[in-house]
PDB file of N, CA and C in Angstrom:
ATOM      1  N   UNK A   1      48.543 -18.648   6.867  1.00  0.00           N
ATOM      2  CA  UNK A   1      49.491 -18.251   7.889  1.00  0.00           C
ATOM      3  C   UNK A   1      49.687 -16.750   7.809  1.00  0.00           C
ATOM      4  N   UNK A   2      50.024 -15.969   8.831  1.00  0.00           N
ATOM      5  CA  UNK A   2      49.738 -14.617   9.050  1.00  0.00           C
ATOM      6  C   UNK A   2      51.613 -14.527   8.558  1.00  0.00           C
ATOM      7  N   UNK A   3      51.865 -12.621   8.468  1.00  0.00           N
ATOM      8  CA  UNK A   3      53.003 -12.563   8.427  1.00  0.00           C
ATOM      9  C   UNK A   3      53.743 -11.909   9.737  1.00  0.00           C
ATOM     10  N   UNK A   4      55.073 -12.139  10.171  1.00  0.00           N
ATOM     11  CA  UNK A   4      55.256 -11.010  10.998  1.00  0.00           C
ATOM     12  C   UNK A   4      54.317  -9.612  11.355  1.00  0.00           C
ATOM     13  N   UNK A   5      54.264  -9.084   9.855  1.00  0.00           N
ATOM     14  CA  UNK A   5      53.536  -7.747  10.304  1.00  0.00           C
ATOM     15  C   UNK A   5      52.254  -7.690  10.939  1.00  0.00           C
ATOM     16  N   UNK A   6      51.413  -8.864  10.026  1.00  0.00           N
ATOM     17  CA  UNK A   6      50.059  -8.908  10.501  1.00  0.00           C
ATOM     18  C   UNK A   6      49.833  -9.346  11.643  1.00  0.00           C
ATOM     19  N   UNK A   7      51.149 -10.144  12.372  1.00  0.00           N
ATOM     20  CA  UNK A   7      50.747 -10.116  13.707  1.00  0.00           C
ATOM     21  C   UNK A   7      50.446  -9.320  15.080  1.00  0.00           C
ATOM     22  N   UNK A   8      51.230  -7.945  14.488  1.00  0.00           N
ATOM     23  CA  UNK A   8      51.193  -6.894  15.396  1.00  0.00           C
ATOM     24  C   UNK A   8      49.749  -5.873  15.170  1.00  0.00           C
ATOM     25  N   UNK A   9      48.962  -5.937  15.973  1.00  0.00           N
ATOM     26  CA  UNK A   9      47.634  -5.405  16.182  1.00  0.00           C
ATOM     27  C   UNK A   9      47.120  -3.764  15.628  1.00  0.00           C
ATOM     28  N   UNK A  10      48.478  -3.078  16.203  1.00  0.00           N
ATOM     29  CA  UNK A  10      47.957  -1.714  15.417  1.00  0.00           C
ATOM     30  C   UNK A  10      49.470  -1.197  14.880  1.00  0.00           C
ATOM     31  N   UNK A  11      49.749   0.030  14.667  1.00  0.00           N
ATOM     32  CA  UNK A  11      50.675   0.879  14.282  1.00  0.00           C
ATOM     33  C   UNK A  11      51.558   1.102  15.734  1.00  0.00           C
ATOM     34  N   UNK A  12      53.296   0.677  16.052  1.00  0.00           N
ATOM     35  CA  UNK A  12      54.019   1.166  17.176  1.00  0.00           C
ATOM     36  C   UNK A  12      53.592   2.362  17.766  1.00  0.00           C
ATOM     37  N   UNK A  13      54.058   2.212  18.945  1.00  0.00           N
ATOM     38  CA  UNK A  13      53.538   3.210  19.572  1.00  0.00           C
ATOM     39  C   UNK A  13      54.655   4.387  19.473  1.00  0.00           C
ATOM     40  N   UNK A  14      56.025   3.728  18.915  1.00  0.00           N
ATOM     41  CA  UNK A  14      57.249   4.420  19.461  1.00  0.00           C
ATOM     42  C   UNK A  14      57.915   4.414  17.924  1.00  0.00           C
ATOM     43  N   UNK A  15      58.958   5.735  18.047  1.00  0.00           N
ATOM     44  CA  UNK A  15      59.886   5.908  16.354  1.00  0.00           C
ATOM     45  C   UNK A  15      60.767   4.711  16.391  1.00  0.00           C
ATOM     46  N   UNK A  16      60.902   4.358  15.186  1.00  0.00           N
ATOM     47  CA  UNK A  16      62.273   2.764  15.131  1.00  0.00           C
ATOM     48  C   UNK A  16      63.324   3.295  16.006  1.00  0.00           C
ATOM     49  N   UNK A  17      63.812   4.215  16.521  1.00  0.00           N
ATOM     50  CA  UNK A  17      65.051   3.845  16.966  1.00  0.00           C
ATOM     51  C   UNK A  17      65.018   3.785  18.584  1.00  0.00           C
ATOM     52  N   UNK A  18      63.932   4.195  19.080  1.00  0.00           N
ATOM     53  CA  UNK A  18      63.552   3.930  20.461  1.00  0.00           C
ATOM     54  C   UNK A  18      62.880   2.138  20.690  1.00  0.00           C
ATOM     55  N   UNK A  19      62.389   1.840  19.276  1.00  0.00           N
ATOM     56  CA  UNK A  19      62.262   0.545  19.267  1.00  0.00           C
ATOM     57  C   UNK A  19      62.916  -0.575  18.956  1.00  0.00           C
ATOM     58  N   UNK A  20      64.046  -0.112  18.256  1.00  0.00           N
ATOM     59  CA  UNK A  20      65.376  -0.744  17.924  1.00  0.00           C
ATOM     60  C   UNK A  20      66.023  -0.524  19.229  1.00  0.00           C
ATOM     61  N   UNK A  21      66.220  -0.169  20.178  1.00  0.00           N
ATOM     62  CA  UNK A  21      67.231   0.222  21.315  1.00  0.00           C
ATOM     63  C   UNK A  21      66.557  -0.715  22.476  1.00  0.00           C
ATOM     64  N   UNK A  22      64.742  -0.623  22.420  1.00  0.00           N
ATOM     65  CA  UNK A  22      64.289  -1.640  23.183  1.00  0.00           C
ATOM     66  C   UNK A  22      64.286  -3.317  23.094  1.00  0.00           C
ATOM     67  N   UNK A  23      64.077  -3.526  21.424  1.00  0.00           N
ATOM     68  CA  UNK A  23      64.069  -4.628  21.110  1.00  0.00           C
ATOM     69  C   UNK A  23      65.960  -5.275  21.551  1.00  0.00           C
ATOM     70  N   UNK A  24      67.309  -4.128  21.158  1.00  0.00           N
ATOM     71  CA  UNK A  24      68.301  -4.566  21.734  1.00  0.00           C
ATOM     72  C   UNK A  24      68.445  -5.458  23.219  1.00  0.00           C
ATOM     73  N   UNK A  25      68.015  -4.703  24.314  1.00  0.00           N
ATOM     74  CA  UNK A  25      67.750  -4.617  25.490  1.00  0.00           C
ATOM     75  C   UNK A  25      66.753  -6.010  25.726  1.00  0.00           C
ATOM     76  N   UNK A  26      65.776  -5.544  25.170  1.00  0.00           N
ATOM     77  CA  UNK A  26      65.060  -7.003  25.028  1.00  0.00           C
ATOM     78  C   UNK A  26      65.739  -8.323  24.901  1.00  0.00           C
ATOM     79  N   UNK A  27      66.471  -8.560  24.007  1.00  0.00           N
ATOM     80  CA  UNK A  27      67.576  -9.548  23.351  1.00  0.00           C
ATOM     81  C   UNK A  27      68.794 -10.170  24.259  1.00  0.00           C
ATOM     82  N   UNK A  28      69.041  -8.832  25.139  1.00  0.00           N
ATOM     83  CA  UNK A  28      70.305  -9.506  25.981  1.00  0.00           C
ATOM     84  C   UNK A  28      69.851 -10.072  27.185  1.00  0.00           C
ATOM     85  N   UNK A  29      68.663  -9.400  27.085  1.00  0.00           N
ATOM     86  CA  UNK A  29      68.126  -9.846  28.816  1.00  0.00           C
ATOM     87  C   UNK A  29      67.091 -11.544  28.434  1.00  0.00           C
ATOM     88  N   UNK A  30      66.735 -11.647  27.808  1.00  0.00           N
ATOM     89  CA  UNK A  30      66.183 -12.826  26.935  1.00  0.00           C
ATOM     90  C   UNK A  30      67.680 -13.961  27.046  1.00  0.00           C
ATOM     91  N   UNK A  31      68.473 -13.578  26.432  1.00  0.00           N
ATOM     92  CA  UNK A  31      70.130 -14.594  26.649  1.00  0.00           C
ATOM     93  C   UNK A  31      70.409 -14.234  27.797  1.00  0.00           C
ATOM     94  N   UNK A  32      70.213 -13.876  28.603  1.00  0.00           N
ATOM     95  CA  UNK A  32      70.696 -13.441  30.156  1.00  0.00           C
ATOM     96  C   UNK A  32      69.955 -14.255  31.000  1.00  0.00           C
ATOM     97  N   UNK A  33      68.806 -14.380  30.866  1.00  0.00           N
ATOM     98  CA  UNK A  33      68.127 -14.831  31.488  1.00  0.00           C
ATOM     99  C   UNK A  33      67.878 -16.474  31.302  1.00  0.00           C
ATOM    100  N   UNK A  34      67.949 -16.913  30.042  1.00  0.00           N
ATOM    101  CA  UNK A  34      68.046 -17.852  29.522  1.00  0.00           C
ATOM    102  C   UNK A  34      69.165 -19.223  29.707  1.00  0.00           C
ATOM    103  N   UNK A  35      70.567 -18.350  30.090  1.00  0.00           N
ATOM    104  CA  UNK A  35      71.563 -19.010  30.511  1.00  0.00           C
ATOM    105  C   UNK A  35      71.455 -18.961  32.168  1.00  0.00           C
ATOM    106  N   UNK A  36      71.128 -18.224  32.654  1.00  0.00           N
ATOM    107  CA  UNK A  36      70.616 -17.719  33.930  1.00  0.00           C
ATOM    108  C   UNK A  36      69.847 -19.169  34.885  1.00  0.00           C
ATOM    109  N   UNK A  37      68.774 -19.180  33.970  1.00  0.00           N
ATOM    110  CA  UNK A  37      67.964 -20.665  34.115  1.00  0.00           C
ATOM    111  C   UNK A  37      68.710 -21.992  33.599  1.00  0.00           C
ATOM    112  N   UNK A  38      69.387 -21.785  32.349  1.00  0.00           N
ATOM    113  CA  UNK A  38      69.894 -23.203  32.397  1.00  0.00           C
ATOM    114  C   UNK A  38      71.022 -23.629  33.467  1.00  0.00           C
ATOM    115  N   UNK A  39      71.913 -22.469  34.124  1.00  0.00           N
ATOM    116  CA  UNK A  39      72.434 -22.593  35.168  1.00  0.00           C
ATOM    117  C   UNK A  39      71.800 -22.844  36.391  1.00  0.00           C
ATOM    118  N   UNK A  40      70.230 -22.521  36.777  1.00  0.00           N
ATOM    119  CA  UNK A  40      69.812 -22.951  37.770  1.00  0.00           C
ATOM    120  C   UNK A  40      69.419 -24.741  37.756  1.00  0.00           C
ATOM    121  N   UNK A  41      68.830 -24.790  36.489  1.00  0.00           N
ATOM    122  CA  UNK A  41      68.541 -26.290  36.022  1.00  0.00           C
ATOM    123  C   UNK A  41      69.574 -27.452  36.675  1.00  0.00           C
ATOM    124  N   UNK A  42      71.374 -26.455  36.465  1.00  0.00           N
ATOM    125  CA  UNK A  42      72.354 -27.412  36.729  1.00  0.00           C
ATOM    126  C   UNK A  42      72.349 -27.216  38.225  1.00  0.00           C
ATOM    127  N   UNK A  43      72.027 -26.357  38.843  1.00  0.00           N
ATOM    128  CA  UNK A  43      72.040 -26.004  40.562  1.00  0.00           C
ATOM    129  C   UNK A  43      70.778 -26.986  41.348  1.00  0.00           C
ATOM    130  N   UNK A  44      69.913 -26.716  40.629  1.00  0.00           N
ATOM    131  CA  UNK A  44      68.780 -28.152  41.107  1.00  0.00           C
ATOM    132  C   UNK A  44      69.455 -29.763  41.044  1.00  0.00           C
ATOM    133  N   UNK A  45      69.982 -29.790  40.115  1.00  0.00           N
ATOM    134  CA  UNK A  45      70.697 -31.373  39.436  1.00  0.00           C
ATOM    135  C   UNK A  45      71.304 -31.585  41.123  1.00  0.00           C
ATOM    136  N   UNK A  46      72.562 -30.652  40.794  1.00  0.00           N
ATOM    137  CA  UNK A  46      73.844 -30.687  41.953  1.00  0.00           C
ATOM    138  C   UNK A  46      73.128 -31.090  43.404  1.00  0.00           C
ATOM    139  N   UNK A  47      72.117 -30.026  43.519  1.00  0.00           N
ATOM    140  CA  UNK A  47      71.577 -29.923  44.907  1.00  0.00           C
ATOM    141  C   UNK A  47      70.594 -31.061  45.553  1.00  0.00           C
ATOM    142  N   UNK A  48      69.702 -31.543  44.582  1.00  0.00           N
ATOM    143  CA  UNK A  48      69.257 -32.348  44.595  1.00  0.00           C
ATOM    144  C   UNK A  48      69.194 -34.248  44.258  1.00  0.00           C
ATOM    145  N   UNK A  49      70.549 -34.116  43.479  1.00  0.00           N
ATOM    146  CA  UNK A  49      70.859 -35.706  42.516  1.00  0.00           C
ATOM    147  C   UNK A  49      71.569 -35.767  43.927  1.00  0.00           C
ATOM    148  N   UNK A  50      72.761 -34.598  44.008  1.00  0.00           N
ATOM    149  CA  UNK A  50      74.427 -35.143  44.305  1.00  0.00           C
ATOM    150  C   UNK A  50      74.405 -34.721  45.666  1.00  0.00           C
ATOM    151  N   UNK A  51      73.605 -33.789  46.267  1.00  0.00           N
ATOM    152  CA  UNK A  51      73.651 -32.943  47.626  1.00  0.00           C
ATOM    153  C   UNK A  51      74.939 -32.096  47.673  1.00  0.00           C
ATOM    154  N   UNK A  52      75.258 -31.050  46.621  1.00  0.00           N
ATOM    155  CA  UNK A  52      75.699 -30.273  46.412  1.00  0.00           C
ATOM    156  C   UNK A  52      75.452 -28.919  46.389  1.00  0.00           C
ATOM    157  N   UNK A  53      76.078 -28.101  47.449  1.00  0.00           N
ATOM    158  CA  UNK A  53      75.572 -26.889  47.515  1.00  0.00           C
ATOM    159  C   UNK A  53      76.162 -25.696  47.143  1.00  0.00           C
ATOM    160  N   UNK A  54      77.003 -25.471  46.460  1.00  0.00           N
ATOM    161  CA  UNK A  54      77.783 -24.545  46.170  1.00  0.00           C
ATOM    162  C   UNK A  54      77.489 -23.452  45.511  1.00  0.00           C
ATOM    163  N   UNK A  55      76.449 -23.831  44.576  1.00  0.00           N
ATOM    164  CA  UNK A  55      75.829 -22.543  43.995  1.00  0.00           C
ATOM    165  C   UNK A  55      74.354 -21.938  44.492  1.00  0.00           C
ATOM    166  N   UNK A  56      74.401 -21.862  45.542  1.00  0.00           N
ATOM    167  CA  UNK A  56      73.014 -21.580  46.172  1.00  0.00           C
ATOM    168  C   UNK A  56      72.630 -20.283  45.757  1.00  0.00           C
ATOM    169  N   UNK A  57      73.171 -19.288  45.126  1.00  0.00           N
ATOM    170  CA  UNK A  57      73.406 -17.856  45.125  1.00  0.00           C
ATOM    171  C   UNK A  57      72.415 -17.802  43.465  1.00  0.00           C
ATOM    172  N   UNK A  58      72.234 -19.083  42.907  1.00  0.00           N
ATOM    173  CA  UNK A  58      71.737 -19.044  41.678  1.00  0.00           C
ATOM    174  C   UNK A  58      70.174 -18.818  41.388  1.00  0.00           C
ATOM    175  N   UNK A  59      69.589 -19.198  42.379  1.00  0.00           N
ATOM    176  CA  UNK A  59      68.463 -19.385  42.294  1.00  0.00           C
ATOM    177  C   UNK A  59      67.772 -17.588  43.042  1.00  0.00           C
ATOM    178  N   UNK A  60      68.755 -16.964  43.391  1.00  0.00           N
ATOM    179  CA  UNK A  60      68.193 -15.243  43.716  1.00  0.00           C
ATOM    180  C   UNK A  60      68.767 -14.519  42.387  1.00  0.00           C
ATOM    181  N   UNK A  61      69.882 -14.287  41.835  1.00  0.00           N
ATOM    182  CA  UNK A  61      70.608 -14.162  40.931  1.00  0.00           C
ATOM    183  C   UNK A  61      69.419 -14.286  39.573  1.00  0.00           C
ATOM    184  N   UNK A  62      69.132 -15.585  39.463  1.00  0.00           N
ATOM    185  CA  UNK A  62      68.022 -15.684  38.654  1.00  0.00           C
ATOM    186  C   UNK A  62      66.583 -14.907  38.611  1.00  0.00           C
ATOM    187  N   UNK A  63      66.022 -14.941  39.892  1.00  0.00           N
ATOM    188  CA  UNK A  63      64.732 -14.487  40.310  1.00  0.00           C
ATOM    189  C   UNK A  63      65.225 -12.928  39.542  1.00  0.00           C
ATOM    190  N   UNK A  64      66.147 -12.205  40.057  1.00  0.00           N
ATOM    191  CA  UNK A  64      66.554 -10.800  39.962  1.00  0.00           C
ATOM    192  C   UNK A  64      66.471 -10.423  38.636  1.00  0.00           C
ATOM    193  N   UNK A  65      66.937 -11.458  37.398  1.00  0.00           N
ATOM    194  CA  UNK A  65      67.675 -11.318  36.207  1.00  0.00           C
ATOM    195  C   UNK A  65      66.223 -11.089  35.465  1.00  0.00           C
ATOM    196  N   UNK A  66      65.397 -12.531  36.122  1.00  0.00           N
ATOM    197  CA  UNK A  66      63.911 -12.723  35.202  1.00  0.00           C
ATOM    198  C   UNK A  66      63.175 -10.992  35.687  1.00  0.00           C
ATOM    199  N   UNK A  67      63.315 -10.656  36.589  1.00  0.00           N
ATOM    200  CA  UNK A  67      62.316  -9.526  37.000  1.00  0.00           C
ATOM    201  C   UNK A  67      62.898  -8.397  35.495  1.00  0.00           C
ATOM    202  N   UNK A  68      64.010  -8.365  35.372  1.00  0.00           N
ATOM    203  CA  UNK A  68      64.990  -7.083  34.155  1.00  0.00           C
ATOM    204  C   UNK A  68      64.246  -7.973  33.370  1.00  0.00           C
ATOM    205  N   UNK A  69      64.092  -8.973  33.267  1.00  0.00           N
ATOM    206  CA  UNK A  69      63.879  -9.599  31.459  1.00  0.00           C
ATOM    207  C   UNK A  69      62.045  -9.405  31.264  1.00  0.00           C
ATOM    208  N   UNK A  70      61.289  -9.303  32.710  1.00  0.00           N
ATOM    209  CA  UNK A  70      60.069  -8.811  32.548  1.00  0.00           C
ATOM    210  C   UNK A  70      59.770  -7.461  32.130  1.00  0.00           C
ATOM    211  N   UNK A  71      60.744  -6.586  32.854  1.00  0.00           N
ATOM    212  CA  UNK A  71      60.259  -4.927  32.662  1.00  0.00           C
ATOM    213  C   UNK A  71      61.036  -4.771  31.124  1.00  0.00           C
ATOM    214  N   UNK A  72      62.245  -5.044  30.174  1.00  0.00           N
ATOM    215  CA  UNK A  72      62.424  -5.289  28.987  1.00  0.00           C
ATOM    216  C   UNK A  72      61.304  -5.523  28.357  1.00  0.00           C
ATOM    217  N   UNK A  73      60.783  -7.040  28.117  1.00  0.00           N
ATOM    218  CA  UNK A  73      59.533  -7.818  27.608  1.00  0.00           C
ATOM    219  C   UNK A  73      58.592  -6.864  27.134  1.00  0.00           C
ATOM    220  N   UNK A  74      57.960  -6.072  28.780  1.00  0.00           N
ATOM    221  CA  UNK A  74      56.871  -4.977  28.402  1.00  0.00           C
ATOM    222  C   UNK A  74      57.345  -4.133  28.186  1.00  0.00           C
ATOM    223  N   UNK A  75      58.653  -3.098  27.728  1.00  0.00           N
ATOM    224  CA  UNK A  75      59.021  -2.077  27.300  1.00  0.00           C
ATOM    225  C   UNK A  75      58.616  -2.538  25.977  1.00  0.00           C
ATOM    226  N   UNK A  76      59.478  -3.523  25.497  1.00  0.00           N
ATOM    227  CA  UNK A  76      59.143  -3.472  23.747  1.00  0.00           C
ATOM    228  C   UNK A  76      57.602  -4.260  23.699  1.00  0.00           C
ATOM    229  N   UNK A  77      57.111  -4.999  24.391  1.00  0.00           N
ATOM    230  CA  UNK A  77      55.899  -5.243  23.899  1.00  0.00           C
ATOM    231  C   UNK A  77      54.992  -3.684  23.934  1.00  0.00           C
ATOM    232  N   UNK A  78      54.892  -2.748  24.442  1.00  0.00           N
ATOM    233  CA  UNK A  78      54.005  -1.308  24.441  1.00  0.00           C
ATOM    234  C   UNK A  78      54.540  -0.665  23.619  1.00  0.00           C
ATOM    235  N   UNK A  79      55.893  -0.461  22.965  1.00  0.00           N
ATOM    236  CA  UNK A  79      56.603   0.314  21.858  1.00  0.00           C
ATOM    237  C   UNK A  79      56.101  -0.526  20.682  1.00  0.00           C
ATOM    238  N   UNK A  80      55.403  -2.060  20.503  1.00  0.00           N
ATOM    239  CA  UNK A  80      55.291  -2.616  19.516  1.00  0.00           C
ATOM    240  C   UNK A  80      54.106  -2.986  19.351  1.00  0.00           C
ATOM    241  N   UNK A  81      53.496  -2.743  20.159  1.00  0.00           N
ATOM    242  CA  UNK A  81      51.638  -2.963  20.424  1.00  0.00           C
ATOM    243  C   UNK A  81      51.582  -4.173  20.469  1.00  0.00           C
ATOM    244  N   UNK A  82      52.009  -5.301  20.965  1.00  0.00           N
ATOM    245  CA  UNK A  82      51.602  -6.577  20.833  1.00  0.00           C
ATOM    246  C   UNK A  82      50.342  -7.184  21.807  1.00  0.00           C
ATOM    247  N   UNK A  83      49.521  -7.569  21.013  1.00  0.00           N
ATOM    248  CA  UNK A  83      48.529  -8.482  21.784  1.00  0.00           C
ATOM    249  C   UNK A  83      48.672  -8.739  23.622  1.00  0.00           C
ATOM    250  N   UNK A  84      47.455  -8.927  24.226  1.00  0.00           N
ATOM    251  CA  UNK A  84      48.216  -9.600  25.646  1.00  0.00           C
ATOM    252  C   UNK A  84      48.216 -10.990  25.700  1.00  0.00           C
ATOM    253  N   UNK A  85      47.780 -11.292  24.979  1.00  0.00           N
ATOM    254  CA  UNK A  85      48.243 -13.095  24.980  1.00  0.00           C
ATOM    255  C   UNK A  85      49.963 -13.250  24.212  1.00  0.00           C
ATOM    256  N   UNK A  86      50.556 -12.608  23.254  1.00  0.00           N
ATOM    257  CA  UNK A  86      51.280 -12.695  22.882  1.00  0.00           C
ATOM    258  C   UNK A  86      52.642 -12.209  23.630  1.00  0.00           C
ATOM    259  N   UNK A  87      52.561 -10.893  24.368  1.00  0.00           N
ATOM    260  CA  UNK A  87      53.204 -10.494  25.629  1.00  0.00           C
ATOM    261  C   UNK A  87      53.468 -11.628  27.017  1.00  0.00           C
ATOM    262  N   UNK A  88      52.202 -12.081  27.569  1.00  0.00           N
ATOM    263  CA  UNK A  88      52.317 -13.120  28.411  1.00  0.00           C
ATOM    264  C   UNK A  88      52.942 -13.745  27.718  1.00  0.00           C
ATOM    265  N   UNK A  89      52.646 -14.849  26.548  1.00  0.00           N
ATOM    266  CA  UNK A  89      53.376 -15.696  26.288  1.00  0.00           C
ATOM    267  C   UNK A  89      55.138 -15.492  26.419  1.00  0.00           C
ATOM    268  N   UNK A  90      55.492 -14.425  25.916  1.00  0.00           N
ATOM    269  CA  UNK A  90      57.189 -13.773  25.860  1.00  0.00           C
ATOM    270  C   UNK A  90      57.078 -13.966  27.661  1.00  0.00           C
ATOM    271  N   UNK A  91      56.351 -13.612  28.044  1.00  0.00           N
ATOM    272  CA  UNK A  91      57.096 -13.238  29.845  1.00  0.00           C
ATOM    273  C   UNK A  91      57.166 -14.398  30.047  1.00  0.00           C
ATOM    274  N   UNK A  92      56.242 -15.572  29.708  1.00  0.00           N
ATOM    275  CA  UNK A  92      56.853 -16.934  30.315  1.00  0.00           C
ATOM    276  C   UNK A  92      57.705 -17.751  29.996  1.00  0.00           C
ATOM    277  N   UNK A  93      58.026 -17.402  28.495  1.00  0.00           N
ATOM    278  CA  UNK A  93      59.468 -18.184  27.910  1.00  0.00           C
ATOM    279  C   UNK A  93      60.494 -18.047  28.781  1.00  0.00           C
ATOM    280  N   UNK A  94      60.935 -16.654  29.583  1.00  0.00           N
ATOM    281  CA  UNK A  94      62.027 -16.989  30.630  1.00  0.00           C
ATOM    282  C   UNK A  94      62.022 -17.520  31.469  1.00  0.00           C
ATOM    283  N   UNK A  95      60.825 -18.662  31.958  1.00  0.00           N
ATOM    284  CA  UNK A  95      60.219 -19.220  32.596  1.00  0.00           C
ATOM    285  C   UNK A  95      60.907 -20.948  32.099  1.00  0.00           C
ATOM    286  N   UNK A  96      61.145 -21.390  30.843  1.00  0.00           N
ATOM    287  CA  UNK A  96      61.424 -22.542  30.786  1.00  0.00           C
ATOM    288  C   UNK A  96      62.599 -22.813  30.038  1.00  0.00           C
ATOM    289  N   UNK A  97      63.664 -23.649  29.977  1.00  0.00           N
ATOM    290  CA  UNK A  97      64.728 -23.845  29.424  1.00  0.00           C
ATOM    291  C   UNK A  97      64.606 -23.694  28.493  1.00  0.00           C
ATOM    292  N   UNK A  98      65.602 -22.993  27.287  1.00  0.00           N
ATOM    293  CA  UNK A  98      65.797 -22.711  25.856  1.00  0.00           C
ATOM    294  C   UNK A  98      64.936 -22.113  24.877  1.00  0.00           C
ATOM    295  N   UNK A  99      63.408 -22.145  25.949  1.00  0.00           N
ATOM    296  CA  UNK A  99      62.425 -21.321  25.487  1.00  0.00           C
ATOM    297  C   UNK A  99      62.632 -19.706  25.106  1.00  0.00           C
ATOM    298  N   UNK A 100      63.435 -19.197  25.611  1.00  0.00           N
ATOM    299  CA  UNK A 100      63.575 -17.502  25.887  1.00  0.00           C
ATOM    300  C   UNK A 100      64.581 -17.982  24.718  1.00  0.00           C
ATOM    301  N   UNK A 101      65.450 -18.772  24.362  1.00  0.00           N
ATOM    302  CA  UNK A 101      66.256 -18.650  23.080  1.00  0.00           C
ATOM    303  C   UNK A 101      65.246 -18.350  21.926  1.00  0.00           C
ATOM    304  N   UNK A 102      64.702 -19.350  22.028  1.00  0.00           N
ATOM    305  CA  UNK A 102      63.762 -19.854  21.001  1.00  0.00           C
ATOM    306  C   UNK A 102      62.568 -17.742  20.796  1.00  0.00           C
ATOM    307  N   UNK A 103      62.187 -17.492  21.123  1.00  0.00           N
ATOM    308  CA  UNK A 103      61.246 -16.620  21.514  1.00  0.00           C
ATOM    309  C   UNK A 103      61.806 -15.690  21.184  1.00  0.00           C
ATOM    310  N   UNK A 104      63.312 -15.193  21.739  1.00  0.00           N
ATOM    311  CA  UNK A 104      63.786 -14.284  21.456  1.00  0.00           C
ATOM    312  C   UNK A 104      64.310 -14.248  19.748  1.00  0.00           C
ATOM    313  N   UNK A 105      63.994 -15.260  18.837  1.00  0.00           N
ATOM    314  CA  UNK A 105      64.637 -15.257  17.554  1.00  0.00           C
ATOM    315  C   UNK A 105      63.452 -14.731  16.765  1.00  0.00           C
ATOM    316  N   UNK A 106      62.264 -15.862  17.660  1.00  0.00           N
ATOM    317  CA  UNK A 106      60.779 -14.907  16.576  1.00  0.00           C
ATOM    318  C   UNK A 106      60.192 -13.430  16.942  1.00  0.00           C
ATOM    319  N   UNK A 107      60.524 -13.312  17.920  1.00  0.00           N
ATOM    320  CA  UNK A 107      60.006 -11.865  18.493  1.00  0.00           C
ATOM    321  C   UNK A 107      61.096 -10.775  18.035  1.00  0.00           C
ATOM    322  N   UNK A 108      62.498 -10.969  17.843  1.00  0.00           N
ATOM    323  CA  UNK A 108      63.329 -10.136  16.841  1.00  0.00           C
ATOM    324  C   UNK A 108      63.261 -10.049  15.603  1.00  0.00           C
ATOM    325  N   UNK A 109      62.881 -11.753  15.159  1.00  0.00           N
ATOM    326  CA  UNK A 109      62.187 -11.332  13.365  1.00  0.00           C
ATOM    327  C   UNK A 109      61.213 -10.876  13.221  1.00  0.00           C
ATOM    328  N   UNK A 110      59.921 -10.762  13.948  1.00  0.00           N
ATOM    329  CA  UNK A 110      58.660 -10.124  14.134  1.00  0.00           C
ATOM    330  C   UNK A 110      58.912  -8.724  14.325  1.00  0.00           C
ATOM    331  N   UNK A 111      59.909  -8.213  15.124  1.00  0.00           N
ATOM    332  CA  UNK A 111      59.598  -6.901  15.375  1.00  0.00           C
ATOM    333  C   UNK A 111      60.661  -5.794  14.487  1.00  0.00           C
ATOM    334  N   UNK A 112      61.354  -6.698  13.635  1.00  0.00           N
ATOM    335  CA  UNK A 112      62.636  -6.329  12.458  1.00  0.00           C
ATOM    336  C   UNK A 112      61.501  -6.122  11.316  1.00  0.00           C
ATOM    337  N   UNK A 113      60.830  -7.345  11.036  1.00  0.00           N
ATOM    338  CA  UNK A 113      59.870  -7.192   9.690  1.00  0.00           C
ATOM    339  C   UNK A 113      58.960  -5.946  10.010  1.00  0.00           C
ATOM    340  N   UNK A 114      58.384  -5.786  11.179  1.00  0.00           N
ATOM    341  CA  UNK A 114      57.759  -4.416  11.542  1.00  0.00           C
ATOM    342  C   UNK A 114      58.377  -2.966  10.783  1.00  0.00           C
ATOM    343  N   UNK A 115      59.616  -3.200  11.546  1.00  0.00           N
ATOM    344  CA  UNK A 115      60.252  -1.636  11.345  1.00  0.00           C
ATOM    345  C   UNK A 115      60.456  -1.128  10.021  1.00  0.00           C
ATOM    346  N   UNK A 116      61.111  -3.000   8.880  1.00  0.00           N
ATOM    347  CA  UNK A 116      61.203  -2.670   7.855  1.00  0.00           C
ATOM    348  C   UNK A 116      59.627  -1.971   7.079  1.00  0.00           C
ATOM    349  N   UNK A 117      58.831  -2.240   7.390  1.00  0.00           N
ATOM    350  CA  UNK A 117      57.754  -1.785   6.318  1.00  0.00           C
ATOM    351  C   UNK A 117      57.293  -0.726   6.510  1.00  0.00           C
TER     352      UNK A 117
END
């Protein structure tokens, strides 16, 4: 099994604290986006189980939130050199429920074990 470090391909592109400030940014928009979708999840339920329309505003709201959580994603993925399979993979976790939780815990310990060494 590889470690955090060895997963990152070459040397950052960027000093820790421009990469600490991205990886921040990264993090909120990852939980932003994340609750973002599980709120749309409940707007599909409503709209579709119950014929409830009240939150129609969720599903643009969302689209908007995921686009910030894409241009984040590739800020710290180019400050951290990550792979492009490993980048895609991060852009589509905000793509599925609890996934962007999940993603955002290994991609902060991945890019923490970085800075430390």
């Amino acid at each position: 099994m590889t470690s955090p470090q060895q997963s990152v391909s070459a040397k950052p592109t960027a000093e820790p604290a421009r990469i600490s400030s991205a990886l921040l940014r990264y993090r909120v928009m990852a939980w932003v986006t994340g609750l973002w979708l599980l709120l749309l999840v409940v707007e599909l339920i409503l709209k579709y189980a119950f014929s409830v329309d009240s939150l129609d505003f969720v599903p643009v709201v969302h689209g908007w939130v995921y686009v910030v959580y894409l241009a984040m994603a590739i800020d710290l993925a180019i400050k951290v050199r990550w792979p492009v399979g490993k980048t895609v993979l991060t852009l589509i976790a905000g793509t599925i429920p609890f996934l962007s939780f999940y993603f955002e815990h290994i991609r902060t310990r991945e890019v923490r074990a970085v800075l430390a060494a």
